[in-house]
PDB file of N, CA and C in Angstrom:
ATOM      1  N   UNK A   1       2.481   1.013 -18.250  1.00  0.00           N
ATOM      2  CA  UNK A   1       1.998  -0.186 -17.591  1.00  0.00           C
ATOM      3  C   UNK A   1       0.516  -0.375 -17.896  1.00  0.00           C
ATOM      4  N   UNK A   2       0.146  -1.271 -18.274  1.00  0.00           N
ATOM      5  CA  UNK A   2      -1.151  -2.207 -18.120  1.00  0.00           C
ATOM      6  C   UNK A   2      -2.094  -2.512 -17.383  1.00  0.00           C
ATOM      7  N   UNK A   3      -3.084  -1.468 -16.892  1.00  0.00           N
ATOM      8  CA  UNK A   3      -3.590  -1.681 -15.107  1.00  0.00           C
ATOM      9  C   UNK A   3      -4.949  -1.892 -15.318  1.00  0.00           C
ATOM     10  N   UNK A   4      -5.266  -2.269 -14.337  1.00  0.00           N
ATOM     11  CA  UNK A   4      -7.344  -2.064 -14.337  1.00  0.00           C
ATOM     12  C   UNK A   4      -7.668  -0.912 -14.234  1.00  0.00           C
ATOM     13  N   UNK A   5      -8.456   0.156 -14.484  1.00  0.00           N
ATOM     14  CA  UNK A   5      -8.942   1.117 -14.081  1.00  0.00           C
ATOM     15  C   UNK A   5      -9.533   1.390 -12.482  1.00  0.00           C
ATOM     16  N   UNK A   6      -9.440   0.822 -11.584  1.00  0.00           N
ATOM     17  CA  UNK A   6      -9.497   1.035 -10.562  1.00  0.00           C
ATOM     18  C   UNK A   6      -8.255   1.420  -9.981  1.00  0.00           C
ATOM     19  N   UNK A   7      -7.534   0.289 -10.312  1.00  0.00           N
ATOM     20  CA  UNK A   7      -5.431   0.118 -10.113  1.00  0.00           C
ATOM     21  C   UNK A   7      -5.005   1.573 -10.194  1.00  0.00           C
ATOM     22  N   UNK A   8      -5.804   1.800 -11.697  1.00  0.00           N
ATOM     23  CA  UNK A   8      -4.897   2.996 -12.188  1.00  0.00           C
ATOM     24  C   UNK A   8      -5.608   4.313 -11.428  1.00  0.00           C
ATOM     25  N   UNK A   9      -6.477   4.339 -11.410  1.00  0.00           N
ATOM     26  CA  UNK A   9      -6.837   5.469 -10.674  1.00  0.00           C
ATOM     27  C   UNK A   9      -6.230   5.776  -9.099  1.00  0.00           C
ATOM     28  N   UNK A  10      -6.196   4.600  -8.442  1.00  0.00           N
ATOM     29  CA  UNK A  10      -5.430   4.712  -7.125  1.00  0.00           C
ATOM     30  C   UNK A  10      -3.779   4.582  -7.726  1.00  0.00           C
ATOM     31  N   UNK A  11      -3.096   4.327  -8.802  1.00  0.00           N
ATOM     32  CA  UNK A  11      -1.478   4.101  -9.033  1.00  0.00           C
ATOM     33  C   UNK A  11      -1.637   5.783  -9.344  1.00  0.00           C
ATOM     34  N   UNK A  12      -2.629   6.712  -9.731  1.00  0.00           N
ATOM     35  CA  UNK A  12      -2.343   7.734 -10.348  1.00  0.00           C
ATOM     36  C   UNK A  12      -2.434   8.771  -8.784  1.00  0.00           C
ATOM     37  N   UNK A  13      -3.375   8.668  -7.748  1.00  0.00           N
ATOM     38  CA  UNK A  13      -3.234   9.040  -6.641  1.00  0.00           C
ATOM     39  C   UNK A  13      -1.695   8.733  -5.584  1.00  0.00           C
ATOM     40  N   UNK A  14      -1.299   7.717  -6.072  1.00  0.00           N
ATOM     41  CA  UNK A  14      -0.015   7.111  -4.727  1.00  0.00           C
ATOM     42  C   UNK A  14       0.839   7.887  -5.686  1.00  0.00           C
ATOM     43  N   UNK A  15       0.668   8.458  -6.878  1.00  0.00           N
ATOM     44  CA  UNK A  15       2.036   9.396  -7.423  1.00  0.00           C
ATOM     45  C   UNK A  15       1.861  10.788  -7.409  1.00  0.00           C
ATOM     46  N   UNK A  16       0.744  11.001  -7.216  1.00  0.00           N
ATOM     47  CA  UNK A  16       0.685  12.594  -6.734  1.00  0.00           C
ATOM     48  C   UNK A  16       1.231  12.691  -5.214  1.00  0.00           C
ATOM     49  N   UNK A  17       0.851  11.616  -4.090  1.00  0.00           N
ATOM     50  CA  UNK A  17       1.152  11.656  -2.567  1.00  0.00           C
ATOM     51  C   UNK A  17       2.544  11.747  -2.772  1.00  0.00           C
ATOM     52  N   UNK A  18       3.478  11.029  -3.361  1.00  0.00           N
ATOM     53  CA  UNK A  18       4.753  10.976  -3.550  1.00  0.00           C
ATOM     54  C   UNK A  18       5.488  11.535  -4.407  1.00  0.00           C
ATOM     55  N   UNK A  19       4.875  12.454  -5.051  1.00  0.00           N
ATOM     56  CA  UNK A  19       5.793  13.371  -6.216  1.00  0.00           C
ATOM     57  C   UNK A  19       6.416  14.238  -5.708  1.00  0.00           C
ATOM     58  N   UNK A  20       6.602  14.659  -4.368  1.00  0.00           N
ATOM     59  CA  UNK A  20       7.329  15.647  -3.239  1.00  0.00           C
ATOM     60  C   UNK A  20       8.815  14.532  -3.370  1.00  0.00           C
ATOM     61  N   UNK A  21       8.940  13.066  -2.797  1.00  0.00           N
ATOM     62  CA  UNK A  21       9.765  12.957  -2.486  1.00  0.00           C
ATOM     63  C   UNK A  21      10.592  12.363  -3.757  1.00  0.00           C
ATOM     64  N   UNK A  22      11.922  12.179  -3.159  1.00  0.00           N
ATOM     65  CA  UNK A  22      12.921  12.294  -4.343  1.00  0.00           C
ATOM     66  C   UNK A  22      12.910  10.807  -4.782  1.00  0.00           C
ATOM     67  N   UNK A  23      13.045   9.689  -4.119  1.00  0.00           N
ATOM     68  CA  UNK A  23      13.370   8.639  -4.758  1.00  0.00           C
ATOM     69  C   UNK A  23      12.449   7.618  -4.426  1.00  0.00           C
ATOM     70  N   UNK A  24      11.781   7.439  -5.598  1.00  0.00           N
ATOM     71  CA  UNK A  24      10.326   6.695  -5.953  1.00  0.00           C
ATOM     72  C   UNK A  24      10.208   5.934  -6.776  1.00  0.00           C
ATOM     73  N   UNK A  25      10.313   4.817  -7.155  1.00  0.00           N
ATOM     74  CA  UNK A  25      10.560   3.785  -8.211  1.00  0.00           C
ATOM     75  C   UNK A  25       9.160   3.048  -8.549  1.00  0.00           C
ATOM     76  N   UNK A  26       8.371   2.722  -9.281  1.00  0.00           N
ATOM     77  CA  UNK A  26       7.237   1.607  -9.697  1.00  0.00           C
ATOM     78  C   UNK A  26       7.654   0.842  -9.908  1.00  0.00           C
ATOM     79  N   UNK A  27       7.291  -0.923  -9.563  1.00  0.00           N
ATOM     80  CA  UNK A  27       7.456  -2.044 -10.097  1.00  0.00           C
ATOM     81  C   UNK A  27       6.051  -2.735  -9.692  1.00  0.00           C
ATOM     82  N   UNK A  28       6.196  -3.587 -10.930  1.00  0.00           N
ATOM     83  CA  UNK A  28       5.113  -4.591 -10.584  1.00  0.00           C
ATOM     84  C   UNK A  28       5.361  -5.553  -9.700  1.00  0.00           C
ATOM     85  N   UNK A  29       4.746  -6.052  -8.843  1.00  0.00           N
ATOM     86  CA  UNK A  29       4.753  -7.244  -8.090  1.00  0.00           C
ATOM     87  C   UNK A  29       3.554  -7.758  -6.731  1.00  0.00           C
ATOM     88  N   UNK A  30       3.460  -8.753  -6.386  1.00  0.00           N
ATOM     89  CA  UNK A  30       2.484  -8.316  -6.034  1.00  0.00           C
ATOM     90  C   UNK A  30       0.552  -8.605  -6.693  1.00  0.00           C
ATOM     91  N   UNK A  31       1.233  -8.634  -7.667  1.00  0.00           N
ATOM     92  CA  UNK A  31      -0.168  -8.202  -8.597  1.00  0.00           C
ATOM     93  C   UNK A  31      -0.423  -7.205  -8.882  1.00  0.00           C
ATOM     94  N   UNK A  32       0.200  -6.170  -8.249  1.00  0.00           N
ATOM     95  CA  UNK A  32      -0.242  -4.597  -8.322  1.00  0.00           C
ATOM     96  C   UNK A  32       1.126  -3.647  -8.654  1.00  0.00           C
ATOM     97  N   UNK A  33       1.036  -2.724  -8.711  1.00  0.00           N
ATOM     98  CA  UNK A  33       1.669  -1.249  -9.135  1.00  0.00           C
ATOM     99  C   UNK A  33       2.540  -1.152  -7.788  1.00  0.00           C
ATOM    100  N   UNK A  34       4.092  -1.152  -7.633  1.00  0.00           N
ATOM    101  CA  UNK A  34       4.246  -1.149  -6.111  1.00  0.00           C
ATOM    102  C   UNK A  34       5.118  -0.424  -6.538  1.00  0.00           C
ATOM    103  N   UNK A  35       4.662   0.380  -4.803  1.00  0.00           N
ATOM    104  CA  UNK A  35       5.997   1.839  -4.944  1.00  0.00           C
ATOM    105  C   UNK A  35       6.868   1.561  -3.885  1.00  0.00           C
ATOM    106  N   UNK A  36       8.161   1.628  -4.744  1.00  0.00           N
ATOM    107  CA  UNK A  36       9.528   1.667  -3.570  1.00  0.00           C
ATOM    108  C   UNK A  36       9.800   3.016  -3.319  1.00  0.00           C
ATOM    109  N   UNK A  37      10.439   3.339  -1.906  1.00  0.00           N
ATOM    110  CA  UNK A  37      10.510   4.442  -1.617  1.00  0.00           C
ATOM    111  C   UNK A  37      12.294   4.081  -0.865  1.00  0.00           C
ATOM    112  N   UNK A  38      12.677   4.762  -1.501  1.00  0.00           N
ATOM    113  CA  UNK A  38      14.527   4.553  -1.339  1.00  0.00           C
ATOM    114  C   UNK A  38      15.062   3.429  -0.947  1.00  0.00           C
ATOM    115  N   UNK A  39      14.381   2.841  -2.354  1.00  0.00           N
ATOM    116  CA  UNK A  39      14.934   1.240  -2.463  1.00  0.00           C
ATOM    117  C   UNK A  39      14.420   0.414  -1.582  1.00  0.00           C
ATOM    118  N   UNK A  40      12.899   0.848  -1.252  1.00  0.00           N
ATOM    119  CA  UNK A  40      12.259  -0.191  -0.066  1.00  0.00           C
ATOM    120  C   UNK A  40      10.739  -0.167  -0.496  1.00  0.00           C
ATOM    121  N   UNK A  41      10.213  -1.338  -0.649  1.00  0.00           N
ATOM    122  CA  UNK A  41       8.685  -1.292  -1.004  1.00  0.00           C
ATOM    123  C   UNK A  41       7.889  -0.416   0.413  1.00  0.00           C
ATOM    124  N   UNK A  42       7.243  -0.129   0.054  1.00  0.00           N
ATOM    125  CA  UNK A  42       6.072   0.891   0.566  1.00  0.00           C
ATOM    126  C   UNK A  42       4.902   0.669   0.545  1.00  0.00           C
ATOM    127  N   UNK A  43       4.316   0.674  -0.875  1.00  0.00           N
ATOM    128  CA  UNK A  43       2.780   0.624  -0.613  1.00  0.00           C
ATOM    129  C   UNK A  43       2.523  -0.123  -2.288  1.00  0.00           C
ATOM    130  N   UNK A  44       1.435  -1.136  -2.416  1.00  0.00           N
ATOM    131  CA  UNK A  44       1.470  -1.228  -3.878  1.00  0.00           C
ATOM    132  C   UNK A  44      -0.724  -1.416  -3.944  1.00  0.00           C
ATOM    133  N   UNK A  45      -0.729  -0.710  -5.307  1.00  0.00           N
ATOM    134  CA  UNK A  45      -1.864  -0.383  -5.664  1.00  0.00           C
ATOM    135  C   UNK A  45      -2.109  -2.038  -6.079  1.00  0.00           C
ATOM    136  N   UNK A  46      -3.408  -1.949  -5.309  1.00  0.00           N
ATOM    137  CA  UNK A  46      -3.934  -3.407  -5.656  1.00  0.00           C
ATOM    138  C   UNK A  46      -5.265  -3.473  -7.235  1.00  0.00           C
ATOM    139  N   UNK A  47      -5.563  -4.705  -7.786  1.00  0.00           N
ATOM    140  CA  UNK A  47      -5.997  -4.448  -9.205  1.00  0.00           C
ATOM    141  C   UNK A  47      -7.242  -3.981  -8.484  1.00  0.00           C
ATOM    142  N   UNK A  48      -8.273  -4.313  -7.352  1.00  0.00           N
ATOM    143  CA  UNK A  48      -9.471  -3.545  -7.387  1.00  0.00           C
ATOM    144  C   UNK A  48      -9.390  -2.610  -6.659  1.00  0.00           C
ATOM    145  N   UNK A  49      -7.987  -1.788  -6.234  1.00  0.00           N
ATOM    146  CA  UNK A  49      -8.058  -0.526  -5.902  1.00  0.00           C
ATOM    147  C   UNK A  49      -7.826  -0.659  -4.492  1.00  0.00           C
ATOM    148  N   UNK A  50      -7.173  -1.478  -4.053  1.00  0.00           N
ATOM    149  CA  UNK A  50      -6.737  -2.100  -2.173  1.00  0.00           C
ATOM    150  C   UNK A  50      -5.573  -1.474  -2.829  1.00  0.00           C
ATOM    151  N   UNK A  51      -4.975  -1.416  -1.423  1.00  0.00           N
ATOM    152  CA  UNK A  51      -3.775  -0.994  -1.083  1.00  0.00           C
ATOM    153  C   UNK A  51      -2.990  -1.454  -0.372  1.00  0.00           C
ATOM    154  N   UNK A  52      -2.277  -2.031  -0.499  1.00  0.00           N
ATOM    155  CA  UNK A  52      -1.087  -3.322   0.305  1.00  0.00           C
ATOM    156  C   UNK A  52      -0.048  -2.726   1.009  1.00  0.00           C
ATOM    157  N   UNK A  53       0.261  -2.568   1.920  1.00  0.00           N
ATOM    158  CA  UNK A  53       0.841  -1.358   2.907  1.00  0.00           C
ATOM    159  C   UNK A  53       1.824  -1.989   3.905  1.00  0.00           C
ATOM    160  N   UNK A  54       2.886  -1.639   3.702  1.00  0.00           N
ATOM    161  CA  UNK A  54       3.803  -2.649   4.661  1.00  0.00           C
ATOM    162  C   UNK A  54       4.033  -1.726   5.757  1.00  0.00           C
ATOM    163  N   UNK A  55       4.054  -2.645   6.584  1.00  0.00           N
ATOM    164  CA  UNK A  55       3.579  -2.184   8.202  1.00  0.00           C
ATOM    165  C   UNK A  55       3.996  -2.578   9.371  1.00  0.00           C
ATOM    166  N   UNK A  56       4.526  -1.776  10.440  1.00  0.00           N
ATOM    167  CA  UNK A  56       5.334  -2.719  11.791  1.00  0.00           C
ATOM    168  C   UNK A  56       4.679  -3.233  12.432  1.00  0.00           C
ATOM    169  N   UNK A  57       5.117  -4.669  12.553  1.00  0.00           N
ATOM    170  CA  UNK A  57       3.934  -5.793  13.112  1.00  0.00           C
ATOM    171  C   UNK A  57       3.810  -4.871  14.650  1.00  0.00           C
ATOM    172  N   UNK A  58       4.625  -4.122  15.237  1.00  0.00           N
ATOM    173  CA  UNK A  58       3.901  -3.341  16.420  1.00  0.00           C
ATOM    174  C   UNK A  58       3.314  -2.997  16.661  1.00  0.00           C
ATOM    175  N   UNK A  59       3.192  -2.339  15.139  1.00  0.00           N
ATOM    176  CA  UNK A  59       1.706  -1.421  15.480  1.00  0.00           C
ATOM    177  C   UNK A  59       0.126  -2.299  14.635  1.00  0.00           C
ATOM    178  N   UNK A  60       0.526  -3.021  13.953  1.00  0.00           N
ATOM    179  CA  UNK A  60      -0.474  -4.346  13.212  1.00  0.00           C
ATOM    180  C   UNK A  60      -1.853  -4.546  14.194  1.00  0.00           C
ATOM    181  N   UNK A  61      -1.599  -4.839  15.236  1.00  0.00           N
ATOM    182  CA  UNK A  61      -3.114  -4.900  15.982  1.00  0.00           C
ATOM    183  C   UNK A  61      -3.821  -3.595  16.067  1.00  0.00           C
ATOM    184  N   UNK A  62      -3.212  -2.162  16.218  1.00  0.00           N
ATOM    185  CA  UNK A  62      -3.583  -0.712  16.193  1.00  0.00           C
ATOM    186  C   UNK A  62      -4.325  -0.550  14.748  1.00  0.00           C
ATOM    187  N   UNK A  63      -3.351  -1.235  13.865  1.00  0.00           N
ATOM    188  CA  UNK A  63      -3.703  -0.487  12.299  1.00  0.00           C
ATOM    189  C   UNK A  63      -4.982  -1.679  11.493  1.00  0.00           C
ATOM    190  N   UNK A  64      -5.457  -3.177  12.780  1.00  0.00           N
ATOM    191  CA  UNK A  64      -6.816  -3.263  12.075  1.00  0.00           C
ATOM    192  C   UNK A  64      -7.977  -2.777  12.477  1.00  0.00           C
ATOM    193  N   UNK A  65      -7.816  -1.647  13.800  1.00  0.00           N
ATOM    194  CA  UNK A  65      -8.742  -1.138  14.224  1.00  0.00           C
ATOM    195  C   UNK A  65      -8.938   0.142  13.332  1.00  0.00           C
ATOM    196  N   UNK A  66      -8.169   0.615  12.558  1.00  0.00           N
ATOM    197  CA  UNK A  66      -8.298   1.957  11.738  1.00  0.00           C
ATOM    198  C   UNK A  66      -8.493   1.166  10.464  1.00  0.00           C
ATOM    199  N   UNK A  67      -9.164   0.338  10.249  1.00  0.00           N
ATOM    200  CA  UNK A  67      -9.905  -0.425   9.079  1.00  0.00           C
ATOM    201  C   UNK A  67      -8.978  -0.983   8.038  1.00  0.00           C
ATOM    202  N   UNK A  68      -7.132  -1.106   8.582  1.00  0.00           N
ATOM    203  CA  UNK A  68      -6.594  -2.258   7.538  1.00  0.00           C
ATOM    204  C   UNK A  68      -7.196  -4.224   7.851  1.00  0.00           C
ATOM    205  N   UNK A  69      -6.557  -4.732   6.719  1.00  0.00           N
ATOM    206  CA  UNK A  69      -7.188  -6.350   6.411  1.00  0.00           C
ATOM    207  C   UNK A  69      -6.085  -6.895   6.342  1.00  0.00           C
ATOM    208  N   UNK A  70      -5.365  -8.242   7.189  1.00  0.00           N
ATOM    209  CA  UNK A  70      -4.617  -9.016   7.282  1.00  0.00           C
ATOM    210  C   UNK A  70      -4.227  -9.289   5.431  1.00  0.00           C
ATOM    211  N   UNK A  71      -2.742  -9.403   5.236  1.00  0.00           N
ATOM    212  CA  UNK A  71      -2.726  -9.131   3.634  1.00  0.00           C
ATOM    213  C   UNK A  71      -2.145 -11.070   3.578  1.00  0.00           C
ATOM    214  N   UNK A  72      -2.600 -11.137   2.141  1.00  0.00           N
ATOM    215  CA  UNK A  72      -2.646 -12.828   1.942  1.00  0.00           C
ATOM    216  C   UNK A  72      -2.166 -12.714   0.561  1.00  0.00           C
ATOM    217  N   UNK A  73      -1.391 -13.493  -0.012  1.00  0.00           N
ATOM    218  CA  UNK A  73      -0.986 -13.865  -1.057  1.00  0.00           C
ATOM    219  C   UNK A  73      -1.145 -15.127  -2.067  1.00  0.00           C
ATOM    220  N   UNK A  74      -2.152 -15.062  -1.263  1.00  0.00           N
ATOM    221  CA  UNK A  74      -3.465 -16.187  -2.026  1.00  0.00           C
ATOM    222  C   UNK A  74      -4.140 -16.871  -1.290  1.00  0.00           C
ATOM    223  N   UNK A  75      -5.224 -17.506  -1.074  1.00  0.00           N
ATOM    224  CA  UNK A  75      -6.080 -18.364  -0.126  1.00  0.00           C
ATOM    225  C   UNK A  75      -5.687 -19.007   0.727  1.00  0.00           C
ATOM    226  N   UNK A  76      -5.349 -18.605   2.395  1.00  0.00           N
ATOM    227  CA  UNK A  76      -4.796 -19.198   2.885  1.00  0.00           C
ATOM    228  C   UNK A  76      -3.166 -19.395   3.454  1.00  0.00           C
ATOM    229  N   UNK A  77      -2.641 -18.244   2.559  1.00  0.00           N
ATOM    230  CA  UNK A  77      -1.690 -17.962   2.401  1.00  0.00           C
ATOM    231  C   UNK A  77      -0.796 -16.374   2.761  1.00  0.00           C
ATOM    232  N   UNK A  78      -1.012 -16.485   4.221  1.00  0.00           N
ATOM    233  CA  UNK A  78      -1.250 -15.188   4.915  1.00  0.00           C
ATOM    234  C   UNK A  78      -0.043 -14.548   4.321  1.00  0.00           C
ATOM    235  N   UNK A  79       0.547 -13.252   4.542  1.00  0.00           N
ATOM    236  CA  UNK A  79       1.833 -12.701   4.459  1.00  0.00           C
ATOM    237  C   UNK A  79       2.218 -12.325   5.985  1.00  0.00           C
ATOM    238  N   UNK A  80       1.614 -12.171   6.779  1.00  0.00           N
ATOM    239  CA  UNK A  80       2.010 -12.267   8.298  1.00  0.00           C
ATOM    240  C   UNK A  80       1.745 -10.653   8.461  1.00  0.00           C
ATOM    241  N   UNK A  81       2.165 -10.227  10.043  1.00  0.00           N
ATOM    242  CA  UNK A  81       2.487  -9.133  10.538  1.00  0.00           C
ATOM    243  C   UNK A  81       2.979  -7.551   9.782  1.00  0.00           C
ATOM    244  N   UNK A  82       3.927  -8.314   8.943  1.00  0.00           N
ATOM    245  CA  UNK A  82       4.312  -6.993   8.237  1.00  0.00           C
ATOM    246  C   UNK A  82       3.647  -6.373   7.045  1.00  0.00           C
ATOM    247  N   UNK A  83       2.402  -6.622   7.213  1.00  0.00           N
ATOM    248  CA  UNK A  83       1.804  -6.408   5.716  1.00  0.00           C
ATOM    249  C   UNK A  83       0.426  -6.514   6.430  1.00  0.00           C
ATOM    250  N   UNK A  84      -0.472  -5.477   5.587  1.00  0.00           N
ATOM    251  CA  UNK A  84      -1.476  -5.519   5.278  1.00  0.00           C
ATOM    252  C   UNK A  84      -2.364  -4.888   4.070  1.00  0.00           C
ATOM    253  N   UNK A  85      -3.696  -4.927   3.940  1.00  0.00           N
ATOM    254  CA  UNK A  85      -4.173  -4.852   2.852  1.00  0.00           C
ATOM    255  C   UNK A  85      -5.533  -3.786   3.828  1.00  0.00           C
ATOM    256  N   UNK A  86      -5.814  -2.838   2.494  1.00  0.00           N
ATOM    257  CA  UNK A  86      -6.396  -1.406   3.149  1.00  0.00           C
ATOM    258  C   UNK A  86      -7.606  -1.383   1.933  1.00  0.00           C
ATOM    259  N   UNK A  87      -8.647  -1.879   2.127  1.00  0.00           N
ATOM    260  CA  UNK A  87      -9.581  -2.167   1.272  1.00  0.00           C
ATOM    261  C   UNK A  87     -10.139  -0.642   0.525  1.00  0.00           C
ATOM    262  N   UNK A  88     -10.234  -0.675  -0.757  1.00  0.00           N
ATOM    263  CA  UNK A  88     -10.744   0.942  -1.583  1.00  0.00           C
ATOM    264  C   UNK A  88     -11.226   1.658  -0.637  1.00  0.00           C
ATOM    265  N   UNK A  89     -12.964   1.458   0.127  1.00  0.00           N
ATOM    266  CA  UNK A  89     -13.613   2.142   0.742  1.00  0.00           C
ATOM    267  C   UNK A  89     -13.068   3.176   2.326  1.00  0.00           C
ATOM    268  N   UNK A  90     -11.873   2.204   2.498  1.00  0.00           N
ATOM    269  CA  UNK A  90     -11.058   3.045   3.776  1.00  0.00           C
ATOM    270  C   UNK A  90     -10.280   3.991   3.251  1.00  0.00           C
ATOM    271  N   UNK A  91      -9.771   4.298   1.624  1.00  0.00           N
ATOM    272  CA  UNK A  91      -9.041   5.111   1.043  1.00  0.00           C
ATOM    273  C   UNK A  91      -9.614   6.055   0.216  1.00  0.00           C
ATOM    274  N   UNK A  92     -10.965   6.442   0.559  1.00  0.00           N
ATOM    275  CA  UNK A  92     -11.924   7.250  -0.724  1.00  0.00           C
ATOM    276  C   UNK A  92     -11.164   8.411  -0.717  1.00  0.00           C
ATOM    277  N   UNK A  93     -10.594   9.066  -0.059  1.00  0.00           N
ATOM    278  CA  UNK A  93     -10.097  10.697   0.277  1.00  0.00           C
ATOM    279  C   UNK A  93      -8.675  10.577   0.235  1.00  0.00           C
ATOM    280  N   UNK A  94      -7.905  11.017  -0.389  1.00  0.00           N
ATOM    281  CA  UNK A  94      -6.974  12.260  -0.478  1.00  0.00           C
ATOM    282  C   UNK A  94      -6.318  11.813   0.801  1.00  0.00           C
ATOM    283  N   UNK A  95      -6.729  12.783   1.955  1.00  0.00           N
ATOM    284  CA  UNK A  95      -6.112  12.133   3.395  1.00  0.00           C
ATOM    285  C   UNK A  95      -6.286  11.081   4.127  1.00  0.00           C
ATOM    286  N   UNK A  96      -6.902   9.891   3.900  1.00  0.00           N
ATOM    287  CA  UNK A  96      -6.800   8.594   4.506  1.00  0.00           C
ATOM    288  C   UNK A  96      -5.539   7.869   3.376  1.00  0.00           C
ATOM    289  N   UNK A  97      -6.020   7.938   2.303  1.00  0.00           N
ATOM    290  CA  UNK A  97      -4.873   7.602   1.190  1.00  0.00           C
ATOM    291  C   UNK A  97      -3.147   8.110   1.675  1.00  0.00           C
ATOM    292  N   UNK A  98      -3.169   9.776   1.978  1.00  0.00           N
ATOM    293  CA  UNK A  98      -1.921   9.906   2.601  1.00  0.00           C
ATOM    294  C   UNK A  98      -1.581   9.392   3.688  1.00  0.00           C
ATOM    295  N   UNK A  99      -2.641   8.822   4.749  1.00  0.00           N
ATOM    296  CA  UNK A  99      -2.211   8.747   5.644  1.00  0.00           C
ATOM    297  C   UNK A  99      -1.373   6.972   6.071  1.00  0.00           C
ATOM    298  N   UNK A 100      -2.326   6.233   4.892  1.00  0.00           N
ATOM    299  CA  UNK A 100      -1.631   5.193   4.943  1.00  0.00           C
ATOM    300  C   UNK A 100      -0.619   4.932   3.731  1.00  0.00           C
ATOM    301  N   UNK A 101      -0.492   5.768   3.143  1.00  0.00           N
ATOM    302  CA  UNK A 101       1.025   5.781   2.714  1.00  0.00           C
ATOM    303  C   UNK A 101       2.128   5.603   3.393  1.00  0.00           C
ATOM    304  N   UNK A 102       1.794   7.237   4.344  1.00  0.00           N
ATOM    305  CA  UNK A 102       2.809   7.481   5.533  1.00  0.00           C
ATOM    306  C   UNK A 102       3.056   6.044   6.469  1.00  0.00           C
ATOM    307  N   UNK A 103       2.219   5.276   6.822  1.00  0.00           N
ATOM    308  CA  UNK A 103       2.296   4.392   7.636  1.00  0.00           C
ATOM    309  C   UNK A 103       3.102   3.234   6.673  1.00  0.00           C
ATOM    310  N   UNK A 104       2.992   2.600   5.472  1.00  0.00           N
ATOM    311  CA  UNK A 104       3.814   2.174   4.580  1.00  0.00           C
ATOM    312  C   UNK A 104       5.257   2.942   4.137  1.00  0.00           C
ATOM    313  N   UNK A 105       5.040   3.903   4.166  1.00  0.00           N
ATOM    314  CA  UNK A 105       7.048   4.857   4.356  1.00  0.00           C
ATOM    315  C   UNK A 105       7.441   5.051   5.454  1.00  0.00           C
ATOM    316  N   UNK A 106       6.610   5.319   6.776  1.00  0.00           N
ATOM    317  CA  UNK A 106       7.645   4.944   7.785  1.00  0.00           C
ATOM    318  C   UNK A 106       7.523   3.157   8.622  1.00  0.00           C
ATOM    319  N   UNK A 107       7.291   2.588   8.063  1.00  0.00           N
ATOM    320  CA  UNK A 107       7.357   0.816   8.672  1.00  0.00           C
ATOM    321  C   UNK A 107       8.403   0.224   7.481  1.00  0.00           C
ATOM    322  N   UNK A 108       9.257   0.688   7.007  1.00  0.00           N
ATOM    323  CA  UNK A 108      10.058   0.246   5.831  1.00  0.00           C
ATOM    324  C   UNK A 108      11.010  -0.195   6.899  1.00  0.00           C
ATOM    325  N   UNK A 109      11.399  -1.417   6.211  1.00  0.00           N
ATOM    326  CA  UNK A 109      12.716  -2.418   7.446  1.00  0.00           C
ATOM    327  C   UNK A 109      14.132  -1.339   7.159  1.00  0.00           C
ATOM    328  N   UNK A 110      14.864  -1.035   8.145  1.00  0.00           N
ATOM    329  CA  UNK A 110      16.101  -0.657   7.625  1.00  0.00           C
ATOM    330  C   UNK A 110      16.902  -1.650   7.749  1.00  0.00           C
TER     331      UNK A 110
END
């Protein structure tokens, strides 16, 4: 795949967090590098290194106080509740990166 170097540096981190589990798929969409996690999007690497994190609108007011960003799919063009966007600087480490993974693998719709 074809990425920005920011993309790729965080697409090369969301595959080390997930190389434990068994069924992990990449697709593009999005704009970004998105990882399905047993046939369910999860989390997708954004081109300047955001992280797009699907999320239970329950917990959505909790998760913009731990520094996620209402996610938009172009100007104006919110994606609502179940989604948000986790700007580079909230993901510099290893464990904030895992941790909103985890929050994108367990908010997956069944």
């Amino acid at each position: 795949m074809n990425v920005d170097p920011f993309q790729e540096t965080l697409v090369q981190r969301i595959r080390a967090n997930l190389a434990s589990h068994g069924d992990v798929r990449e697709k593009r969409m999005f704009g970004g590098v998105s990882f399905m996690v047993d046939g369910q999007l999860a989390v997708a690497a954004g081109k300047d290194g955001d992280l797009l994190v699907r999320v239970d609108p329950a917990q959505y007011q909790n998760l913009l106080t731990a520094g996620g960003q209402p996610a938009c799919m172009g100007v104006g063009r919110p994606m609502g509740e179940g989604w948000m966007n986790v700007p580079p600087e909230i993901i510099v480490d290893d464990e904030s990166l895992a941790w909103w993974i985890a929050v994108g693998r367990t908010s997956r719709r069944t």
